[in-house]
PDB file of N, CA and C in Angstrom:
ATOM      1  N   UNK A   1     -60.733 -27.686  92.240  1.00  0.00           N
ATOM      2  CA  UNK A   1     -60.632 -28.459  93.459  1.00  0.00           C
ATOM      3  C   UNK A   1     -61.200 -27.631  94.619  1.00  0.00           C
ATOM      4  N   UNK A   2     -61.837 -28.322  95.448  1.00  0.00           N
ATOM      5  CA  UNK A   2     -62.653 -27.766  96.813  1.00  0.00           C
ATOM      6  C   UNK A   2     -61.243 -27.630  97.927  1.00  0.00           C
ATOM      7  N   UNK A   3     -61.628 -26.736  98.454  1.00  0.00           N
ATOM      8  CA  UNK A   3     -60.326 -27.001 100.407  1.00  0.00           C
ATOM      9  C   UNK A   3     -61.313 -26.542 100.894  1.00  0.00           C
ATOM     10  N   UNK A   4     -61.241 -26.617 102.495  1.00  0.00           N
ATOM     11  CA  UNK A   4     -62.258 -26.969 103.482  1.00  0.00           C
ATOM     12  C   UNK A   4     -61.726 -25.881 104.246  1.00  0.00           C
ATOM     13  N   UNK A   5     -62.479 -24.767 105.147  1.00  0.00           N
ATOM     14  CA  UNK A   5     -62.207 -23.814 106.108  1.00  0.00           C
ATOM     15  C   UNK A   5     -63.577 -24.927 107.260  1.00  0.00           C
ATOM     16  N   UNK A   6     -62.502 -24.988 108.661  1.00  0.00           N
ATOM     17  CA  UNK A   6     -63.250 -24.838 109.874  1.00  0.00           C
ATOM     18  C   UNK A   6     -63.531 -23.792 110.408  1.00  0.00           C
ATOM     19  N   UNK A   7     -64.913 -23.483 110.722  1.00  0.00           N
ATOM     20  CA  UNK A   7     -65.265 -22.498 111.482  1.00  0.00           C
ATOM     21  C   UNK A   7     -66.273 -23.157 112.822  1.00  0.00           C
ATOM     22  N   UNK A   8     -65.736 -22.208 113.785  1.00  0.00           N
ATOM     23  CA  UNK A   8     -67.029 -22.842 114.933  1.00  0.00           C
ATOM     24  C   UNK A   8     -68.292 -21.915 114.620  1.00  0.00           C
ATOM     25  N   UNK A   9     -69.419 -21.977 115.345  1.00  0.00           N
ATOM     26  CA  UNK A   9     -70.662 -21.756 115.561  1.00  0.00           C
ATOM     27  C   UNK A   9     -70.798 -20.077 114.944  1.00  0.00           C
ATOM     28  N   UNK A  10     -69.775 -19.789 116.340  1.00  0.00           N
ATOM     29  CA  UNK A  10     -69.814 -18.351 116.359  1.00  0.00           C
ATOM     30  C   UNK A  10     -69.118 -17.036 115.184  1.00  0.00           C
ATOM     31  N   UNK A  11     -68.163 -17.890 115.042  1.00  0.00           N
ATOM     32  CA  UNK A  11     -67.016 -17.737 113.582  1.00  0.00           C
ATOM     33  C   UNK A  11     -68.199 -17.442 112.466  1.00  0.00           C
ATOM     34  N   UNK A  12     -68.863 -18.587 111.835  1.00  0.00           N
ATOM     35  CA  UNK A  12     -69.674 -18.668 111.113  1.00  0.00           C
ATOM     36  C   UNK A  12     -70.368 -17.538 111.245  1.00  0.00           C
ATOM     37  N   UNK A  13     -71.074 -17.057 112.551  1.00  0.00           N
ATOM     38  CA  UNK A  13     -72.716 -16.320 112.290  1.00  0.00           C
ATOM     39  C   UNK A  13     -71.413 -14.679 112.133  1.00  0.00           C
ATOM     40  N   UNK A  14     -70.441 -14.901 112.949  1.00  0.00           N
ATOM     41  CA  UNK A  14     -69.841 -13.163 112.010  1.00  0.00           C
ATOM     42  C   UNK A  14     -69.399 -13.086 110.677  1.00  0.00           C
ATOM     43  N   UNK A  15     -69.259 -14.692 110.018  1.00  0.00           N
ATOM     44  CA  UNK A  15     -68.522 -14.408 108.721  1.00  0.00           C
ATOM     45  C   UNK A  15     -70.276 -13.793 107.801  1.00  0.00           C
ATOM     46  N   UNK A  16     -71.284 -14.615 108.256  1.00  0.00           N
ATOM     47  CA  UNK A  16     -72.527 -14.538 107.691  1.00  0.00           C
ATOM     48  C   UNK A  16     -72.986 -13.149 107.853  1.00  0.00           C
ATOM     49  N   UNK A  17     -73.171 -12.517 109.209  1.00  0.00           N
ATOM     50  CA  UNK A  17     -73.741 -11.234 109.183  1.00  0.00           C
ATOM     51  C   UNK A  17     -72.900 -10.142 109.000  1.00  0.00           C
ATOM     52  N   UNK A  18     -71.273 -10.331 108.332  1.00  0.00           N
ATOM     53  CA  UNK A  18     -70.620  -9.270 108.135  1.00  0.00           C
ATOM     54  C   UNK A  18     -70.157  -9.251 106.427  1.00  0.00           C
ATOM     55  N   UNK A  19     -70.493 -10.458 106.190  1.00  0.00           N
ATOM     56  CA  UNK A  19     -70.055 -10.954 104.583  1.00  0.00           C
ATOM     57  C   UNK A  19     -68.531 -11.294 104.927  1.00  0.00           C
ATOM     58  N   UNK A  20     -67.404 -11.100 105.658  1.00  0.00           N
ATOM     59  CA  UNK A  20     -66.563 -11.445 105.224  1.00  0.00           C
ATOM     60  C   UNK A  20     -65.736 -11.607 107.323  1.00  0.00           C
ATOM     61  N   UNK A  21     -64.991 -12.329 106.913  1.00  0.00           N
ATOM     62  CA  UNK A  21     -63.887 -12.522 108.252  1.00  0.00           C
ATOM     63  C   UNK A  21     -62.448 -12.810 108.071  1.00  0.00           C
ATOM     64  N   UNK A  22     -62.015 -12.061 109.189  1.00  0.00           N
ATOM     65  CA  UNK A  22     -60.274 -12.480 109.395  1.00  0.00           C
ATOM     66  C   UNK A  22     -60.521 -14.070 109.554  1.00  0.00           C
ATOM     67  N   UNK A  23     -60.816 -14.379 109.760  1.00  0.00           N
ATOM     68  CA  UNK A  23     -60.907 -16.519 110.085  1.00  0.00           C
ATOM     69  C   UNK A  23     -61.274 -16.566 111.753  1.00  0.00           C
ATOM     70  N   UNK A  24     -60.785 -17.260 111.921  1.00  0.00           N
ATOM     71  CA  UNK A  24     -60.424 -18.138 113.603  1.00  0.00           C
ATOM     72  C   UNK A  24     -59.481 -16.735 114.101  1.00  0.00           C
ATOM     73  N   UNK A  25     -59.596 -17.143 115.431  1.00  0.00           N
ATOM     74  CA  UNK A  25     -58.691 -16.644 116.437  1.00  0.00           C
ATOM     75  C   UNK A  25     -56.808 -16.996 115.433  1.00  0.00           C
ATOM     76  N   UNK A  26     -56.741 -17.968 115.702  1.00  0.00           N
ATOM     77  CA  UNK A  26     -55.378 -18.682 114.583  1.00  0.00           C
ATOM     78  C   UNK A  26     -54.954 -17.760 113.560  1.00  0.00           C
ATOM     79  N   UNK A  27     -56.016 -17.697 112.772  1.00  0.00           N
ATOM     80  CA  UNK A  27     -55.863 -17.142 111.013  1.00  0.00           C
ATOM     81  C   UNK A  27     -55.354 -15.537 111.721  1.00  0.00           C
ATOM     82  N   UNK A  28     -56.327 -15.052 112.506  1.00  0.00           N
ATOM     83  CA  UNK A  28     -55.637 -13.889 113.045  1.00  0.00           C
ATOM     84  C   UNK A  28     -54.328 -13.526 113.221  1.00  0.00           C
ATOM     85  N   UNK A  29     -54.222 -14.392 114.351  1.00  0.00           N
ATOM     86  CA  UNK A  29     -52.649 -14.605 114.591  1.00  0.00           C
ATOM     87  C   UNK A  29     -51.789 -14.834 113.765  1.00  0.00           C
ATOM     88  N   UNK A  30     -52.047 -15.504 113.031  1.00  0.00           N
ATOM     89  CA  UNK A  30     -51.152 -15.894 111.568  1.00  0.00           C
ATOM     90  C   UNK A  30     -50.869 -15.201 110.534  1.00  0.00           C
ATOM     91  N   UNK A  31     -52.160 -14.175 110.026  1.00  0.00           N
ATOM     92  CA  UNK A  31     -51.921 -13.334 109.535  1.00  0.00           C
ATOM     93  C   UNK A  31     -52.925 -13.674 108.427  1.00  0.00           C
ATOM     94  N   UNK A  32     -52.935 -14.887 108.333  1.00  0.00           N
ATOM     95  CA  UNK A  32     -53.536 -15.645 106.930  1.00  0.00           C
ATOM     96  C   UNK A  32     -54.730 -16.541 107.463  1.00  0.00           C
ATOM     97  N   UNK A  33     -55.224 -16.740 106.426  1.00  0.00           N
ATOM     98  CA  UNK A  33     -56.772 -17.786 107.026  1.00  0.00           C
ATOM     99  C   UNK A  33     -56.270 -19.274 106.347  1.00  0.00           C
ATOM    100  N   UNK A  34     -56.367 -20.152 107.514  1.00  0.00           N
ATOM    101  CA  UNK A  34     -55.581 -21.100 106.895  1.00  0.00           C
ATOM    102  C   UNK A  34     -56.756 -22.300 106.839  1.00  0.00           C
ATOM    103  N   UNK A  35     -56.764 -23.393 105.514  1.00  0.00           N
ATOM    104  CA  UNK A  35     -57.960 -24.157 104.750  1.00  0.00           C
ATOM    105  C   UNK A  35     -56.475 -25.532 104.537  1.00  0.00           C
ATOM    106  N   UNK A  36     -57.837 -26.280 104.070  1.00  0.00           N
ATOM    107  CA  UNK A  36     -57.202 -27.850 104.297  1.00  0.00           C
ATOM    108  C   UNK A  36     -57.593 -28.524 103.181  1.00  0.00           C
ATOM    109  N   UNK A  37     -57.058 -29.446 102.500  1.00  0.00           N
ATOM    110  CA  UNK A  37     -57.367 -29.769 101.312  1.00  0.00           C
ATOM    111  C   UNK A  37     -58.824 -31.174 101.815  1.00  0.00           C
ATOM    112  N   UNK A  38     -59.384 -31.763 101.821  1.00  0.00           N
ATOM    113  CA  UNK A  38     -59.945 -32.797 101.887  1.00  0.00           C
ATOM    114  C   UNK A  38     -59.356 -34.194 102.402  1.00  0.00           C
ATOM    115  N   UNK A  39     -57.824 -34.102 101.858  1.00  0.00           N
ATOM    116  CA  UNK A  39     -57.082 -35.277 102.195  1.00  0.00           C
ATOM    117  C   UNK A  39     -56.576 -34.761 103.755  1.00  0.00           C
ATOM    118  N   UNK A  40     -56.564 -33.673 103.851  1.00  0.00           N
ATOM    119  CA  UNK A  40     -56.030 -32.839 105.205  1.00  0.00           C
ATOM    120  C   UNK A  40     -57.336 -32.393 105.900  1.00  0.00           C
ATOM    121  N   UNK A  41     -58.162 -32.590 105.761  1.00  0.00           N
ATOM    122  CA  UNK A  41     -59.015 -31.795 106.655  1.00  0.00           C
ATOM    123  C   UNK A  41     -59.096 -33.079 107.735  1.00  0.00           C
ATOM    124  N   UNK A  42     -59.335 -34.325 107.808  1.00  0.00           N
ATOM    125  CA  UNK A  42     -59.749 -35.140 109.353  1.00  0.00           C
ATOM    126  C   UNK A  42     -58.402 -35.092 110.080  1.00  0.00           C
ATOM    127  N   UNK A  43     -56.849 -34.669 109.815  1.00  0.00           N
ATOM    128  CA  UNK A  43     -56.423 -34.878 110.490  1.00  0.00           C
ATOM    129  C   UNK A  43     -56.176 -33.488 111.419  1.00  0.00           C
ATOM    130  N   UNK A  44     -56.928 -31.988 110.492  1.00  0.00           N
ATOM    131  CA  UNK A  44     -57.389 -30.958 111.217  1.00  0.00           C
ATOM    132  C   UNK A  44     -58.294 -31.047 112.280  1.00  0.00           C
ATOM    133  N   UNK A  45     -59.171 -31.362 111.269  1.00  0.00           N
ATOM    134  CA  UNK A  45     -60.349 -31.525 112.654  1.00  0.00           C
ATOM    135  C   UNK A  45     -59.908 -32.336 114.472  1.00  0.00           C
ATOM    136  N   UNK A  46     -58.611 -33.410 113.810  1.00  0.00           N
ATOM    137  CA  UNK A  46     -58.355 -33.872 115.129  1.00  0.00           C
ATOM    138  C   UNK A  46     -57.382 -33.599 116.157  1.00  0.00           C
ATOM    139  N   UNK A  47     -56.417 -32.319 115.361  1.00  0.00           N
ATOM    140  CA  UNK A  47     -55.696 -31.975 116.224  1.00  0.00           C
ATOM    141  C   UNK A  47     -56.321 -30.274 116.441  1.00  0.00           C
ATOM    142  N   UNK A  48     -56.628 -29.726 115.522  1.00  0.00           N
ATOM    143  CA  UNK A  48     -56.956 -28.427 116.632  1.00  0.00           C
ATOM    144  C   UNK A  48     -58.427 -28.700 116.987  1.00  0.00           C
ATOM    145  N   UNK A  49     -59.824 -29.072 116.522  1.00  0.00           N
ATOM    146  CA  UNK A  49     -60.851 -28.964 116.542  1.00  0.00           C
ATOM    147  C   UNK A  49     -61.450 -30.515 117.565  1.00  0.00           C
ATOM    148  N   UNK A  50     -60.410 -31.028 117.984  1.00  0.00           N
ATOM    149  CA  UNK A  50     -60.842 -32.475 118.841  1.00  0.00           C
ATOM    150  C   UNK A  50     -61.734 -32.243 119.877  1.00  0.00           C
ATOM    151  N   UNK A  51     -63.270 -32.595 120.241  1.00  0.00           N
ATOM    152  CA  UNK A  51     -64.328 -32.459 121.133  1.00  0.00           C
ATOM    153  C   UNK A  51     -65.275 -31.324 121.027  1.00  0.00           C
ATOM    154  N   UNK A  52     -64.655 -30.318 119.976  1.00  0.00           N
ATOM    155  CA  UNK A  52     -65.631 -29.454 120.090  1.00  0.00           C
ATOM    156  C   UNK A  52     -66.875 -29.458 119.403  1.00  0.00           C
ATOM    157  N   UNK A  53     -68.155 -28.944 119.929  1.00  0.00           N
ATOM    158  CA  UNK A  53     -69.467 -28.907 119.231  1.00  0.00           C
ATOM    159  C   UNK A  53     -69.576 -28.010 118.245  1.00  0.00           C
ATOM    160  N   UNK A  54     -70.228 -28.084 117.452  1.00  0.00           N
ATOM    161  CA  UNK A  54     -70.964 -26.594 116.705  1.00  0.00           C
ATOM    162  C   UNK A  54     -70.051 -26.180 115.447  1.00  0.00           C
ATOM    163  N   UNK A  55     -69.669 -27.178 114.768  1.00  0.00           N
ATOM    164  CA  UNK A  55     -68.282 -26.811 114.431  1.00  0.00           C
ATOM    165  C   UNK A  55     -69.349 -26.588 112.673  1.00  0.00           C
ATOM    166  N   UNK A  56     -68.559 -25.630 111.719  1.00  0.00           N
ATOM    167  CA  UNK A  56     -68.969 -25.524 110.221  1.00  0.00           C
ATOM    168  C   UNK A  56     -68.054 -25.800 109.378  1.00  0.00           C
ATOM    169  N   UNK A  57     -68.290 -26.659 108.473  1.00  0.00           N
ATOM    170  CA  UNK A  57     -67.299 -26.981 107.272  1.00  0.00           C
ATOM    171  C   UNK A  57     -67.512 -26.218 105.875  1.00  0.00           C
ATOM    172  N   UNK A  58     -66.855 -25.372 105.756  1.00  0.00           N
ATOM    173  CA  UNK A  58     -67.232 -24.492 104.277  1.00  0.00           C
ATOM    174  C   UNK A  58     -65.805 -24.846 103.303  1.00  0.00           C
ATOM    175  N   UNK A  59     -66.664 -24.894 102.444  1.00  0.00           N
ATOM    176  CA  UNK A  59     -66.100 -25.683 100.927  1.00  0.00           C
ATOM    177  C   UNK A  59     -65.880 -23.977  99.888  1.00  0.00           C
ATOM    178  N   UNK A  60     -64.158 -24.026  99.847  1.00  0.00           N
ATOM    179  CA  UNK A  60     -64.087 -22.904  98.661  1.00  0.00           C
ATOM    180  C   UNK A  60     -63.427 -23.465  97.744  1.00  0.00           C
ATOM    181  N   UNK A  61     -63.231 -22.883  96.746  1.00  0.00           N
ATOM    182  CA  UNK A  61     -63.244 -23.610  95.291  1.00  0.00           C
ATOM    183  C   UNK A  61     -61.693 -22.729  95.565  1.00  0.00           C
ATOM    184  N   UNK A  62     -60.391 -23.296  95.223  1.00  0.00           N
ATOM    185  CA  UNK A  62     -58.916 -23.365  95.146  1.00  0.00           C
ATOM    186  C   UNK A  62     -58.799 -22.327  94.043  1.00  0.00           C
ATOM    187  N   UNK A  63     -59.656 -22.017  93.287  1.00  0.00           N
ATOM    188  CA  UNK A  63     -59.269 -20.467  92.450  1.00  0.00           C
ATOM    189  C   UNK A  63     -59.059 -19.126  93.124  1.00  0.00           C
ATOM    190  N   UNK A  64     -60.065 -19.566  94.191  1.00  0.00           N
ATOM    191  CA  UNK A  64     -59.762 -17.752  95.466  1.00  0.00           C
ATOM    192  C   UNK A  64     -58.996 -17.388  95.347  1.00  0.00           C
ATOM    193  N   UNK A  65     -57.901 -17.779  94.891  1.00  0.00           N
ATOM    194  CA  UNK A  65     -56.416 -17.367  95.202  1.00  0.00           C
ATOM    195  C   UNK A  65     -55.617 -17.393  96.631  1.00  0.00           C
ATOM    196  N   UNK A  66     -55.020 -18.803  96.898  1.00  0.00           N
ATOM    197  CA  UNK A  66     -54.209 -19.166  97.946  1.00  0.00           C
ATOM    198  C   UNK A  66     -52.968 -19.207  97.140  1.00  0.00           C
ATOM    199  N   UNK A  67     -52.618 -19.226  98.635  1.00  0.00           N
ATOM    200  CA  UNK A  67     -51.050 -19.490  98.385  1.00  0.00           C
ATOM    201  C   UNK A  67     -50.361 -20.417  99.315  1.00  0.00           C
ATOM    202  N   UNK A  68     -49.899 -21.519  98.431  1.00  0.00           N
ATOM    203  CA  UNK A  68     -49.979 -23.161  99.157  1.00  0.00           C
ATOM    204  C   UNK A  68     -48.532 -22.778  99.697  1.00  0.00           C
ATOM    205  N   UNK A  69     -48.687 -23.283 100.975  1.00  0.00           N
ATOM    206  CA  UNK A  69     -47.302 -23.390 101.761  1.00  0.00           C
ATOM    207  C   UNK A  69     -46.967 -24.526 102.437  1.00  0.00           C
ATOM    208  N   UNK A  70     -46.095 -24.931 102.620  1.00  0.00           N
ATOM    209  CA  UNK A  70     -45.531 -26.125 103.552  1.00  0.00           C
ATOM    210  C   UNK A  70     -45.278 -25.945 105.260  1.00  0.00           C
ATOM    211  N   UNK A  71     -46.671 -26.448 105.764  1.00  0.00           N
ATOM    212  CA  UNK A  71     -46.939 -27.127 107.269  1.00  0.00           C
ATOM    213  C   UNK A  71     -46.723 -28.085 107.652  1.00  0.00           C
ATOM    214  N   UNK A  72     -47.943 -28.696 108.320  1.00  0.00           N
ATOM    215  CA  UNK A  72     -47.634 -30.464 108.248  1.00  0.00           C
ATOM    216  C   UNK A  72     -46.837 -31.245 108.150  1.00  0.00           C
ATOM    217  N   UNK A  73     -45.607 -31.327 108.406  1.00  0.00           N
ATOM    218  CA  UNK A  73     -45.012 -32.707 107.690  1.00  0.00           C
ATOM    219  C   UNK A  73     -44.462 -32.230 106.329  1.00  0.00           C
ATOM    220  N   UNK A  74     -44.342 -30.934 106.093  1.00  0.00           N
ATOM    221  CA  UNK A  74     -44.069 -30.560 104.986  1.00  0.00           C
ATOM    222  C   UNK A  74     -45.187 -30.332 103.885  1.00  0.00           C
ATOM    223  N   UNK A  75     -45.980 -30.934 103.770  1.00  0.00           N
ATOM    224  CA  UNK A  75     -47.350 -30.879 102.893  1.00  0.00           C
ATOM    225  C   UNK A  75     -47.710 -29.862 103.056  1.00  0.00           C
ATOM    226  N   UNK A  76     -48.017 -29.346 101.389  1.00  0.00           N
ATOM    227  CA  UNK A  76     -48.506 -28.106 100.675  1.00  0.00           C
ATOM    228  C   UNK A  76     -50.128 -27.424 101.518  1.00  0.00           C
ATOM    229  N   UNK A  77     -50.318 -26.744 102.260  1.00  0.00           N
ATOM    230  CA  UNK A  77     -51.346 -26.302 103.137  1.00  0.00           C
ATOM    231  C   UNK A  77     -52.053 -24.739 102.252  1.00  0.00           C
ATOM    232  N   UNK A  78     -53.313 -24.436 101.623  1.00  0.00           N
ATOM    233  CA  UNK A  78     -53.823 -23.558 101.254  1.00  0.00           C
ATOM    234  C   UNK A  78     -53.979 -22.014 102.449  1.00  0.00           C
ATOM    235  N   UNK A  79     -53.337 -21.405 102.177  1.00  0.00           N
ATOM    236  CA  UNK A  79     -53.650 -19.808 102.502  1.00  0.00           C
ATOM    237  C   UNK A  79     -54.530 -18.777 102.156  1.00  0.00           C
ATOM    238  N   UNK A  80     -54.970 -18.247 102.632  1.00  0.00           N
ATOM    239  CA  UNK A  80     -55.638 -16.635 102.057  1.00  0.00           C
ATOM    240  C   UNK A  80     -55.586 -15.927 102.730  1.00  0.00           C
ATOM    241  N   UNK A  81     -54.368 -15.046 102.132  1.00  0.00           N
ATOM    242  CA  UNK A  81     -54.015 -13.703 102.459  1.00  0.00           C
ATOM    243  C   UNK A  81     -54.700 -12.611 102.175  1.00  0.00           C
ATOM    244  N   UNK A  82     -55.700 -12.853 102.736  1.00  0.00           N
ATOM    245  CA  UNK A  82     -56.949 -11.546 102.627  1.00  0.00           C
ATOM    246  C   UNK A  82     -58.028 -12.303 103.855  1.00  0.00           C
ATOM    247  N   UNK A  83     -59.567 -11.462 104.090  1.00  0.00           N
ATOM    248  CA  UNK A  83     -60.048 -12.072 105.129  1.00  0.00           C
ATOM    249  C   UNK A  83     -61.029 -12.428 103.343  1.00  0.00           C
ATOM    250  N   UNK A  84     -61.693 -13.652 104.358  1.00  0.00           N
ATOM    251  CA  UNK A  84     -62.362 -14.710 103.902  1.00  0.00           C
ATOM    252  C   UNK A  84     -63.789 -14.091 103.560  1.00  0.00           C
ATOM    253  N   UNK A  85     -64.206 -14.371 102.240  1.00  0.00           N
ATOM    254  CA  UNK A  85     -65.606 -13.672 101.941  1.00  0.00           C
ATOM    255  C   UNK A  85     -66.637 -14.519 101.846  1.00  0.00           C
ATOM    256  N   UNK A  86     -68.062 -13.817 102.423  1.00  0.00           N
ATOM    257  CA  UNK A  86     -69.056 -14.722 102.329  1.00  0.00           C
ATOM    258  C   UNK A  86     -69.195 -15.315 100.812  1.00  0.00           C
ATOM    259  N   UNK A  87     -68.760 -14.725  99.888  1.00  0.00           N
ATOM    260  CA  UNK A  87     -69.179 -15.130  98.280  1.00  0.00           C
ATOM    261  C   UNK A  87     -67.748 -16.044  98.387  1.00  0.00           C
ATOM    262  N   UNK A  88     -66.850 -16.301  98.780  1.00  0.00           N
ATOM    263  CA  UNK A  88     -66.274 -17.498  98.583  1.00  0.00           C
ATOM    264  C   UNK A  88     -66.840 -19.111  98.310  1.00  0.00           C
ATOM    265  N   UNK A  89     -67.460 -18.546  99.650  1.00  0.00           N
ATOM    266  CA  UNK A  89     -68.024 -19.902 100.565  1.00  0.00           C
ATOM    267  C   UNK A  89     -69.029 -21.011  99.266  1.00  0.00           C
ATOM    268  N   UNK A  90     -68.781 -22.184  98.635  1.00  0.00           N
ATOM    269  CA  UNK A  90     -69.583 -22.657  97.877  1.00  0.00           C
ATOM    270  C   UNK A  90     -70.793 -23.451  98.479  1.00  0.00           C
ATOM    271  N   UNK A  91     -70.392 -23.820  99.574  1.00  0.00           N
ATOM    272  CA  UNK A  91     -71.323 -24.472 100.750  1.00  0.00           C
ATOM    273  C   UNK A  91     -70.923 -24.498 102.020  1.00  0.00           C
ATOM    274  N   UNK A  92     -71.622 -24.631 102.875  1.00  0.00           N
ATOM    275  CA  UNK A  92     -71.496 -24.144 104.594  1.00  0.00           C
ATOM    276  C   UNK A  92     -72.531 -25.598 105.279  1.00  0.00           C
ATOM    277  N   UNK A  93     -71.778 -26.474 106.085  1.00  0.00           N
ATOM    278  CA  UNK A  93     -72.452 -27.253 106.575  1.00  0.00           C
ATOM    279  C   UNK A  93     -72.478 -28.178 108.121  1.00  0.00           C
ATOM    280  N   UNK A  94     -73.258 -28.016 108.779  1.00  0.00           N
ATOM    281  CA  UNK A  94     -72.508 -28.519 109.978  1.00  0.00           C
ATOM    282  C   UNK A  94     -71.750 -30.028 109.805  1.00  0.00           C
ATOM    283  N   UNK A  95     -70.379 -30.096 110.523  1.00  0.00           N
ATOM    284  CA  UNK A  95     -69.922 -31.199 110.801  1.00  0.00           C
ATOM    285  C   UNK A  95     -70.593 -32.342 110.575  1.00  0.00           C
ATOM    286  N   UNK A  96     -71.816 -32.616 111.844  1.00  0.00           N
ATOM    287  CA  UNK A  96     -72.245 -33.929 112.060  1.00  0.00           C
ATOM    288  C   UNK A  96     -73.263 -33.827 110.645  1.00  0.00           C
ATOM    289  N   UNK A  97     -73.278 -33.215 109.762  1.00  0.00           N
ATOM    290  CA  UNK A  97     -74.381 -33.623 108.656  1.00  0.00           C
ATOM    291  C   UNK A  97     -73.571 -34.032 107.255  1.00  0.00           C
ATOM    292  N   UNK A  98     -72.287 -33.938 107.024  1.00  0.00           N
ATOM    293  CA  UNK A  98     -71.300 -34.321 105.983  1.00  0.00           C
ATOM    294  C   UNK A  98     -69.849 -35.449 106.560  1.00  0.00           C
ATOM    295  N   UNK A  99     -69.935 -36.654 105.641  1.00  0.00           N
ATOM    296  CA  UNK A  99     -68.357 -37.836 105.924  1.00  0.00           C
ATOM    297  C   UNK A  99     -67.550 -37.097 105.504  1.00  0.00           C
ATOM    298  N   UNK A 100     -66.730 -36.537 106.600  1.00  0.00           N
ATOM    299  CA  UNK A 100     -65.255 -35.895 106.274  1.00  0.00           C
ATOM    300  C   UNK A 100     -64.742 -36.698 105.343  1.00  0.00           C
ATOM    301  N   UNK A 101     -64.772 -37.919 105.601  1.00  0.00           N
ATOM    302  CA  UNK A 101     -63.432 -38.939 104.996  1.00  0.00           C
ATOM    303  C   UNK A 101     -64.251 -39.155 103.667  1.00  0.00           C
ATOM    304  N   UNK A 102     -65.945 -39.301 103.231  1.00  0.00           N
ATOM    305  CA  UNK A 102     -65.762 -39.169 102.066  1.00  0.00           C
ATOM    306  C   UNK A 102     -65.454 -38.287 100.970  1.00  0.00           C
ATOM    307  N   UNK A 103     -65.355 -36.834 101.357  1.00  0.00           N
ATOM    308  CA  UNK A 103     -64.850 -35.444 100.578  1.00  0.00           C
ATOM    309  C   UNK A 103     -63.565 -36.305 100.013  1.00  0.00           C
ATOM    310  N   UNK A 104     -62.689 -36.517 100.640  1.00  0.00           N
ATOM    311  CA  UNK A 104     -61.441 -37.263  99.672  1.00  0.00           C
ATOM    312  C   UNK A 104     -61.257 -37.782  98.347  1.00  0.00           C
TER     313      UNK A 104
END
């Protein structure tokens, strides 16, 4: 199974020219880099990511090794407790070029 990491513009070009990142500002804070399953990713995108431009959707394959925890409403939310590696990443794509809602 695929889960979805948001990254903005800038996120992206350090995960790219360093091979690997703590995540977002968030994942920092959190401790963990936190990913969304497909059924969860539009209602991400609309509460933290609402209006912003430039945004990247990268697709990792659920073997990375997360560790699903309860956010949301209680619903099981993917973790990685490590920073995020460019060889994760199975694809990297801007927003406006992929249907969120068809990944589901």
């Amino acid at each position: 199974m695929l889960v979805y990491k948001v990254l903005r513009g800038s996120e992206w070009a350090e995960l790219e020219a360093a091979g690997e990142s703590p995540g977002a500002p968030v994942d920092r804070a959190d401790g963990f880099v936190h990913f969304s399953t497909a059924t969860q990713l539009p209602e991400t995108l609309a509460k933290h990511f609402a209006g912003e431009s430039g945004l990247m959707i990268l697709a990792v394959d659920d073997s990375a090794g997360f560790t699903w925890e309860p956010s949301r409403g209680g619903a099981l939310f993917p973790h990685l407790y490590r920073p995020l590696r460019r060889a994760d990443v199975l694809w990297a794509r801007p927003l406006g070029e992929i249907d969120v809602e068809a990944l589901a």
